[in-house]
Every structure is written in structure tokens, then in C-alpha cells.
N, C-alpha and C. Protein backbone atom coordinates (compact mmCIF):
# COMPACT_ATOMS: atom_id res chain seq x y z
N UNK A 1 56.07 7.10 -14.28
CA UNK A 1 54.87 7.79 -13.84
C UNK A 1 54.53 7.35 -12.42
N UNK A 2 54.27 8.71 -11.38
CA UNK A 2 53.89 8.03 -10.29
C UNK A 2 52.24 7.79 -10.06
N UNK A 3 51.83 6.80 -9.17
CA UNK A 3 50.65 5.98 -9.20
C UNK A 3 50.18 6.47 -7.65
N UNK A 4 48.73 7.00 -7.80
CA UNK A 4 48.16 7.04 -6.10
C UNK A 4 46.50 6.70 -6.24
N UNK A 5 46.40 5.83 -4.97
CA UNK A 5 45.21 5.54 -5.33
C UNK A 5 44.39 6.03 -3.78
N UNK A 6 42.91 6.44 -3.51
CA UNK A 6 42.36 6.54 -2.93
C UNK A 6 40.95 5.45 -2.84
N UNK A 7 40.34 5.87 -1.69
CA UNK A 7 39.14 4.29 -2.08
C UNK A 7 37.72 5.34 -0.70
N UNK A 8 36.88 4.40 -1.57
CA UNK A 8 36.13 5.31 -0.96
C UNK A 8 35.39 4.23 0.35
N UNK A 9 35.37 4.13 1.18
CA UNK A 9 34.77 3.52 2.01
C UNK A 9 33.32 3.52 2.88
N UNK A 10 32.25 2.65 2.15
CA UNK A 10 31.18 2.43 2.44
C UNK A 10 30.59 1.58 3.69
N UNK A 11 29.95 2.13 4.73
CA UNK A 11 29.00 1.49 5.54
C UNK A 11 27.73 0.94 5.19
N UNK A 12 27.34 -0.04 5.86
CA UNK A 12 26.07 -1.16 5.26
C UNK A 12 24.91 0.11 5.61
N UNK A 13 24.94 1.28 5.65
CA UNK A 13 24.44 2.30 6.13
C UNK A 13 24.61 3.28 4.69
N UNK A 14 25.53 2.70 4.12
CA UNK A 14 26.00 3.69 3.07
C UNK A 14 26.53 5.16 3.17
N UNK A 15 27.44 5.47 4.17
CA UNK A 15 27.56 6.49 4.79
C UNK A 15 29.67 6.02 4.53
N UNK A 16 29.61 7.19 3.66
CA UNK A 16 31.07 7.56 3.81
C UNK A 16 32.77 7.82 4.85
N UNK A 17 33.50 6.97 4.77
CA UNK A 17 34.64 6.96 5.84
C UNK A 17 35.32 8.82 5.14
N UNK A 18 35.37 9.24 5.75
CA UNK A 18 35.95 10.49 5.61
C UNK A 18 37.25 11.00 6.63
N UNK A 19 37.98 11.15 6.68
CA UNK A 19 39.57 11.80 7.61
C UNK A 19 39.44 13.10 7.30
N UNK A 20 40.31 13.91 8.22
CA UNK A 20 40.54 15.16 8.21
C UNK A 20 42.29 15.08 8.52
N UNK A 21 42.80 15.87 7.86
CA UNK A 21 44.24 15.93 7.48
C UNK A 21 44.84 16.73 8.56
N UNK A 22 45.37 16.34 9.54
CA UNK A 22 46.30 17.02 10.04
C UNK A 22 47.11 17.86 10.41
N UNK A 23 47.40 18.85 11.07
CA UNK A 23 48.43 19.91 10.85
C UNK A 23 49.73 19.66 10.36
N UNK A 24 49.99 18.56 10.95
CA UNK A 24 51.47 17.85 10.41
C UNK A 24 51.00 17.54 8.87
N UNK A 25 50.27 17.32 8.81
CA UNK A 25 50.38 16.67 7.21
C UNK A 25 51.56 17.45 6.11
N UNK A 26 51.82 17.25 5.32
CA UNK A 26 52.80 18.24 4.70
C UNK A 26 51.57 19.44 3.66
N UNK A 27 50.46 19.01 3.19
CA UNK A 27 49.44 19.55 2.22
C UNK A 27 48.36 19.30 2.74
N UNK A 28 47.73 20.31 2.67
CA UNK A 28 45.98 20.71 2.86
C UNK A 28 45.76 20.69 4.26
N UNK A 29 46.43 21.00 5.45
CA UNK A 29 45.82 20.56 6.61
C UNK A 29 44.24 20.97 7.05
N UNK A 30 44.17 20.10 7.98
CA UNK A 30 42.69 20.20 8.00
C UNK A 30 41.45 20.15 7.21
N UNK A 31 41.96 19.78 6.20
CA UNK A 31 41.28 19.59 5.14
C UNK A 31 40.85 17.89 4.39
N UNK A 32 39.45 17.85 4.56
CA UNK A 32 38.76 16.28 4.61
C UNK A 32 39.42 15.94 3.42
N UNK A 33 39.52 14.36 3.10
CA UNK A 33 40.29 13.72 2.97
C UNK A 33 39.90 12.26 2.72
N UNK A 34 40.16 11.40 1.82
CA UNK A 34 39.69 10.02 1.93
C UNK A 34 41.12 9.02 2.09
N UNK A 35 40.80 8.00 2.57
CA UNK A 35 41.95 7.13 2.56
C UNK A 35 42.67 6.94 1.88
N UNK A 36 44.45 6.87 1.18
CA UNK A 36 44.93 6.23 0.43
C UNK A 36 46.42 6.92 -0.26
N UNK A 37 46.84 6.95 -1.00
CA UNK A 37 48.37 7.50 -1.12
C UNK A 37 49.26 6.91 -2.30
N UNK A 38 50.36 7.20 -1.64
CA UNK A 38 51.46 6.67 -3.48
C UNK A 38 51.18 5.33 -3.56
N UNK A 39 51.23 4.55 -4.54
CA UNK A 39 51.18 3.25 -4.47
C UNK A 39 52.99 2.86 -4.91
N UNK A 40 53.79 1.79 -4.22
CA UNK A 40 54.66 1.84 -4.25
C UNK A 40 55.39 1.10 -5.72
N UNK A 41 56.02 1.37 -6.28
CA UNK A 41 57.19 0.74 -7.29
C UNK A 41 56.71 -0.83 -7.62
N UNK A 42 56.94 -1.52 -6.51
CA UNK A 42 56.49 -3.02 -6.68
C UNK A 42 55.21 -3.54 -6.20
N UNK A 43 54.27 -2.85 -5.96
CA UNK A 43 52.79 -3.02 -5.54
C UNK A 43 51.99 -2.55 -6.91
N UNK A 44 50.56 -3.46 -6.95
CA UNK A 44 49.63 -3.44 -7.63
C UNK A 44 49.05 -2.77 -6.97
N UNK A 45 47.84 -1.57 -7.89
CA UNK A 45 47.37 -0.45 -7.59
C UNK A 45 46.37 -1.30 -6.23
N UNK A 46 46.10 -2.28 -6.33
CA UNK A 46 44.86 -3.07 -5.21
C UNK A 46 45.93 -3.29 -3.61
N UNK A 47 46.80 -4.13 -3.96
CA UNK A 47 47.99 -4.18 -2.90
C UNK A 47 48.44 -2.83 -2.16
N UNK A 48 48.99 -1.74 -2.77
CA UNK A 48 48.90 -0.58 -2.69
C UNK A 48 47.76 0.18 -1.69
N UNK A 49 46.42 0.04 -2.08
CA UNK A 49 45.28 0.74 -1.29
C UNK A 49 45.24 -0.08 -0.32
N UNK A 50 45.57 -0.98 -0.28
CA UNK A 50 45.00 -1.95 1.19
C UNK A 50 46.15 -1.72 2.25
N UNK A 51 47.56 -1.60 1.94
CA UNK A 51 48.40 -0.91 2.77
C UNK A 51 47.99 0.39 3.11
N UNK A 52 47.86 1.27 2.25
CA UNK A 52 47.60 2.62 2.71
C UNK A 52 46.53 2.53 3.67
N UNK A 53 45.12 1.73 3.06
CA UNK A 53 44.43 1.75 3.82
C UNK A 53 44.40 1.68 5.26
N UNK A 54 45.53 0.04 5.46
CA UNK A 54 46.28 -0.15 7.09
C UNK A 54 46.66 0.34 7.88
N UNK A 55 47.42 1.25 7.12
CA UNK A 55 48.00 2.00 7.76
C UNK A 55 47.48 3.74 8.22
N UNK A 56 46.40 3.90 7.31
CA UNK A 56 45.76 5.21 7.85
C UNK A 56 45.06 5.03 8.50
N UNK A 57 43.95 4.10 8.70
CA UNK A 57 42.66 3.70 9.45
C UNK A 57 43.10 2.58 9.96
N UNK A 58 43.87 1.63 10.06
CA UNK A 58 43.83 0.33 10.65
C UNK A 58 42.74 -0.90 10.26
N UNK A 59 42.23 -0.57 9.11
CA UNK A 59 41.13 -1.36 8.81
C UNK A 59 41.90 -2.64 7.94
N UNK A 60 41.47 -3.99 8.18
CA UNK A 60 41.97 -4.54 7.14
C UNK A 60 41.14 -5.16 6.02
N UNK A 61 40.88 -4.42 4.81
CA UNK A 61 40.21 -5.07 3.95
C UNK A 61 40.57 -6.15 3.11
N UNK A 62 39.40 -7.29 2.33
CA UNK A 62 39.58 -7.90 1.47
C UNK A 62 39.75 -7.77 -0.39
N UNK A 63 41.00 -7.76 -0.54
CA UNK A 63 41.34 -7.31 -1.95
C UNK A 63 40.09 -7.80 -2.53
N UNK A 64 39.48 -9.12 -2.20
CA UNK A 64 38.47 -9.45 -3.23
C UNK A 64 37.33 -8.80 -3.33
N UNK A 65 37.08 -7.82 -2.44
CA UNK A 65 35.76 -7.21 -2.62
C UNK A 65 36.06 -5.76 -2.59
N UNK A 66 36.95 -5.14 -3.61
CA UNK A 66 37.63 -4.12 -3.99
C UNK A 66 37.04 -3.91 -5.43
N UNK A 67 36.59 -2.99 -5.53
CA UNK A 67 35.85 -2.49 -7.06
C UNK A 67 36.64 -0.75 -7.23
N UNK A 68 37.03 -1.37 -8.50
CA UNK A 68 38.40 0.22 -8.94
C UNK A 68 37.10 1.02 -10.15
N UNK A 69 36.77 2.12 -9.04
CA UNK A 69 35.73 2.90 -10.14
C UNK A 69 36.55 3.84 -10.76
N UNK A 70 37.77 4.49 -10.73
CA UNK A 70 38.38 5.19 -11.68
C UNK A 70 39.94 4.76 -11.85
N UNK A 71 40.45 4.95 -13.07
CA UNK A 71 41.90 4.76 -13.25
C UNK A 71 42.10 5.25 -14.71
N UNK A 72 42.79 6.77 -14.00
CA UNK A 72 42.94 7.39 -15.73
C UNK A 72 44.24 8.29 -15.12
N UNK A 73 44.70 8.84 -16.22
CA UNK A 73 46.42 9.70 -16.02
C UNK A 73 46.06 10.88 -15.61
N UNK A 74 46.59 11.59 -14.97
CA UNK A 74 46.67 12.96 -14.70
C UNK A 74 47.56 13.35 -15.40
N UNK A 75 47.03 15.17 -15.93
CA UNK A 75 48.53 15.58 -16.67
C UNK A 75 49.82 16.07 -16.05
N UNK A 76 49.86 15.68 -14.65
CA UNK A 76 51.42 16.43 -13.91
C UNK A 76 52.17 15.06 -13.72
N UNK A 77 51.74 13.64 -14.22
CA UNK A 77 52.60 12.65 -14.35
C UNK A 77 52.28 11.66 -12.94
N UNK A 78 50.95 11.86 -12.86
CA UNK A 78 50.64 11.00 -12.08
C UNK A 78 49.01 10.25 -12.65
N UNK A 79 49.21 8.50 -11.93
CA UNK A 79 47.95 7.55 -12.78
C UNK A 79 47.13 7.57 -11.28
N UNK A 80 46.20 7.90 -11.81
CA UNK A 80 45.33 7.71 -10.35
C UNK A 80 44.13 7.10 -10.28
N UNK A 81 44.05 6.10 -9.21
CA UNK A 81 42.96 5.10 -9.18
C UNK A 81 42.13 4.95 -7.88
N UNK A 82 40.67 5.29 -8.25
CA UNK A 82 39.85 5.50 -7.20
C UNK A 82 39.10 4.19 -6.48
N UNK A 83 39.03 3.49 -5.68
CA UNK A 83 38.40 2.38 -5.30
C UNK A 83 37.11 2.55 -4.66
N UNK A 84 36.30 1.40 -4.82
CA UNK A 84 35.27 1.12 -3.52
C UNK A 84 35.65 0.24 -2.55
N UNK A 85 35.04 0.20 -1.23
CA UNK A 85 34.63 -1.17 -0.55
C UNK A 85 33.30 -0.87 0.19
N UNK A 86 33.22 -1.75 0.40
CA UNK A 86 31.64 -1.64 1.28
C UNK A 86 31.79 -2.74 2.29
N UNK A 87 32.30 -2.21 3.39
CA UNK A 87 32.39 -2.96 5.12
C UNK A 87 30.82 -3.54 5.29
N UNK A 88 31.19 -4.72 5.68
CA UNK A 88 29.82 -5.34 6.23
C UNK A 88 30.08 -5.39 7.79
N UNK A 89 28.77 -5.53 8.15
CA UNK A 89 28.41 -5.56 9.52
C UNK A 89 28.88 -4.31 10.82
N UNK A 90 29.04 -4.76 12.22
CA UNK A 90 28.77 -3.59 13.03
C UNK A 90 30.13 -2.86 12.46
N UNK A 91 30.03 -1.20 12.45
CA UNK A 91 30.98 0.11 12.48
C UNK A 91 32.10 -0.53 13.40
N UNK A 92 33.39 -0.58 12.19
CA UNK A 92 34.76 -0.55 12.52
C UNK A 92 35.37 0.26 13.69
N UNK A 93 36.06 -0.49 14.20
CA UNK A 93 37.45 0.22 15.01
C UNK A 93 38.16 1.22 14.17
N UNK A 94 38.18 2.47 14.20
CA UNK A 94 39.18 3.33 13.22
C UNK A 94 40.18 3.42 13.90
N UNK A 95 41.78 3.54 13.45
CA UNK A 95 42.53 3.68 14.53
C UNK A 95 43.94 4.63 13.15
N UNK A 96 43.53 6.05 13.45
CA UNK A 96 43.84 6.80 12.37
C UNK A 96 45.41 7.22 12.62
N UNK A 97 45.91 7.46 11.48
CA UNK A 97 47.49 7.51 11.69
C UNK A 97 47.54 9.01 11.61
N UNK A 98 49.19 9.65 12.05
CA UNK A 98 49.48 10.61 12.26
C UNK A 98 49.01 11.70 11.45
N UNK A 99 48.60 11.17 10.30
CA UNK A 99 48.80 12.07 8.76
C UNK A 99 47.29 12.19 9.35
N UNK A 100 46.03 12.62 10.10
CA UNK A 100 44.81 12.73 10.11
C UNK A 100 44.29 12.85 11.58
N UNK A 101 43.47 13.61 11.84
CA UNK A 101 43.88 14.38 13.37
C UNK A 101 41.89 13.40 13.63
N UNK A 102 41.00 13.22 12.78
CA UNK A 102 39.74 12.75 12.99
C UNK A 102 39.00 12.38 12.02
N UNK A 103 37.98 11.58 12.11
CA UNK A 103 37.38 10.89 11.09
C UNK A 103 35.87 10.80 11.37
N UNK A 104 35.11 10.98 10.24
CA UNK A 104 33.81 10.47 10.13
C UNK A 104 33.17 10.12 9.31
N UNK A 105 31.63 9.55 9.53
CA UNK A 105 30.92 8.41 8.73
C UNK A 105 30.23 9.76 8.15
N UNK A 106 29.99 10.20 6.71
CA UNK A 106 29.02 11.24 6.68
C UNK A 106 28.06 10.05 5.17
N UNK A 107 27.47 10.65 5.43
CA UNK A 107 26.52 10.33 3.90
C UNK A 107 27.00 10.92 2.32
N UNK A 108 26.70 10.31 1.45
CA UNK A 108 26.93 10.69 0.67
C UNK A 108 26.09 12.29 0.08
N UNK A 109 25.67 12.24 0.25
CA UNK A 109 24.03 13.79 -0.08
C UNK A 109 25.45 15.04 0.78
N UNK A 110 25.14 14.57 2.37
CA UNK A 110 26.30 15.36 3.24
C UNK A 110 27.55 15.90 3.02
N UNK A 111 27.98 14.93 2.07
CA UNK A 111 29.37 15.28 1.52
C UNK A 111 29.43 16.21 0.13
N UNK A 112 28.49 15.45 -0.54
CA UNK A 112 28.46 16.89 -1.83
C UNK A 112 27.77 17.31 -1.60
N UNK A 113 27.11 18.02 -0.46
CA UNK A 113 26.43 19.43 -0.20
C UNK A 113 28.01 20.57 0.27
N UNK A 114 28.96 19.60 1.15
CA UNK A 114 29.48 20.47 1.86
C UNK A 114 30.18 21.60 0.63
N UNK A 115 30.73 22.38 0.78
CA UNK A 115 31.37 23.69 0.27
C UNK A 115 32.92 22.87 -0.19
N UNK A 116 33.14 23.68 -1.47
CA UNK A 116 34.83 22.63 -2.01
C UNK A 116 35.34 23.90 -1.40
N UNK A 117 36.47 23.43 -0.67
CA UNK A 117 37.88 24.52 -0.94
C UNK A 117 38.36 25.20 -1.73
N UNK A 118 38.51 26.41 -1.82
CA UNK A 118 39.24 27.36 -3.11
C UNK A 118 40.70 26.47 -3.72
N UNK A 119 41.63 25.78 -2.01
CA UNK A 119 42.64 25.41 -2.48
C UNK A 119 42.48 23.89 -1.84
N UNK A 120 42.80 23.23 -3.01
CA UNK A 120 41.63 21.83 -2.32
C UNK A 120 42.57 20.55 -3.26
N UNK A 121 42.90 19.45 -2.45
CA UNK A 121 43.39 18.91 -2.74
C UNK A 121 42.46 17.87 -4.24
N UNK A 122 43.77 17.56 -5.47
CA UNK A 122 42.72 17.24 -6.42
C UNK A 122 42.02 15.90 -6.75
N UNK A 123 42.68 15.17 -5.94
CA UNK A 123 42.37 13.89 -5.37
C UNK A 123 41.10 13.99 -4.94
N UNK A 124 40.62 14.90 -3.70
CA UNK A 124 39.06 14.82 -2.78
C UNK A 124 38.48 15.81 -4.37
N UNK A 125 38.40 16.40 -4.97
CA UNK A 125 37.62 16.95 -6.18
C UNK A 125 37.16 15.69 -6.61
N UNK A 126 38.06 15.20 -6.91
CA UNK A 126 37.84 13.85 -8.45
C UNK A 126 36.60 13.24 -7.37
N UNK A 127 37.10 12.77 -6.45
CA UNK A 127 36.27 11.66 -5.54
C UNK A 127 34.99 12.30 -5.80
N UNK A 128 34.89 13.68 -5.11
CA UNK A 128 33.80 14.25 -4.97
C UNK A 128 32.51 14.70 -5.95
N UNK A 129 33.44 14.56 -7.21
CA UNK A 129 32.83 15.28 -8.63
C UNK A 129 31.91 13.84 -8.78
N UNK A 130 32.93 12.60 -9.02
CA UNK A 130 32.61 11.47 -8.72
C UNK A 130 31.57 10.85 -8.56
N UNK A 131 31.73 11.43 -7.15
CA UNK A 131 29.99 11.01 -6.46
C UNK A 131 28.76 11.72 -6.49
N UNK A 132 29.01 12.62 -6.76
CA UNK A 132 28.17 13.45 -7.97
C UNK A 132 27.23 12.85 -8.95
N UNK A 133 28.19 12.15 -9.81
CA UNK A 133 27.42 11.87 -10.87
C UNK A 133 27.20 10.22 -11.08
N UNK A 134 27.53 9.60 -10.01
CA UNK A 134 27.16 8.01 -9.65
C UNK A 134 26.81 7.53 -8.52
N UNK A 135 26.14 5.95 -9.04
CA UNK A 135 25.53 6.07 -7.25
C UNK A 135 26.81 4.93 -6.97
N UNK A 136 26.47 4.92 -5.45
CA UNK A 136 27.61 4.01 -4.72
C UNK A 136 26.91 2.81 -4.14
């Protein structure tokens, strides 16, 4: 079974890290987006997000203050696990990789107001349904 995890990233502001996907991307371009990806063969789902994380945003977080708010199977054969963190102090350096053309801090209210995509990746649903119905 393959494993992908996303994480949702909080400002001491409480205001959401959000990306926008790329033209290059291979799926959804231009289409918002949260940090995170396959988790590899020999990585723990936590090890896993903190690379992805590195490598999309350049941020380096602490595994220890990593809280996994979802981890359940999908039925096309994939386990998927949603994270928190919550960055302390002044707004990060973002330094976004190819796969994401721009990024922003939105609020949470901001984000599930915006409009879902007809064809919408199901990863940003889950997140989004998500935050919906919990607080962060």
C-alpha cells in the first residue's frame, strides 16, 4: 500500500501555509495545495512529512512538535496521513520548490469559504472537509 502524508501548517497568527501547484506539476495545476507527498518505503509517516516538507517550502520542522490529526486507508490503495505544526515566532523564509509556482498565509474561515474545484485534488478535500469540522 502506498503512504502520503500532507500537514497543515500553522502561524502563531493561526493563519494557514497554503501553495499553489504549478504548471509543471504533473496534476491539478494551479490548483491550492498543502505541503507534503509519497512517504518513502523506509521512512516513518513523521520522517516522511518533514522531508517533503524540506523540500517543498524549505522549512525545517521539529518531528517533536508534529501532531498526526488523520491516518486512515483510502480505497484506491493508498494510507493517508494528515499532520499539524504550529511555527512559533516571526513568519518563515518560504523557499518553494518547482512543484508550486506561490504560496500564502490565509486563515482558516478564508480557506473554507473559498469555492472547491469540480476536479480537485482529494488530498486538499480531506484537509479541507477537515477543517471544517475541527478547530486547529
Amino acid at each position: 500500500m502506498k503512504r502520503s502524508a500532507k500537514i497543515i501548517i500553522t502561524d502563531d497568527n493561526d493563519n494557514i501555509l497554503v501553495l499553489r501547484r504549478s504548471l509543471s506539476h504533473p496534476f491539478w495545476g494551479k490548483h491550492l495545495d498543502f505541503p507534503g507527498g509519497i512517504i518513502e518505503k523506509d521512512e516513518t509517516p513523521e520522517t516522511g512529512i518533514l522531508r517533503e516538507v524540506k523540500e517543498e517550502t524549505g522549512l525545517d520542522l521539529d518531528e517533536d512538535n508534529l501532531k498526526l490529526d488523520i491516518s486512515k486507508n483510502k480505497n484506491f490503495g493508498y494510507h493517508a496521513f494528515v499532520f499539524e505544526y504550529n511555527l512559533k515566532g516571526n513568519e518563515p523564509d518560504i523557499k518553494i520548490s518547482w512543484e508550486h509556482d506561490k504560496y500564502q498565509w490565509i486563515s482558516k474561515k478564508e480557506l473554507i469559504d473559498l469555492s472547491m474545484p469540480e476536479e480537485v485534488d482529494w488530498f486538499y478535500k480531506l484537509i479541507v472537509e477537515y477543517l471544517k469540522n475541527n478547530s486547529i
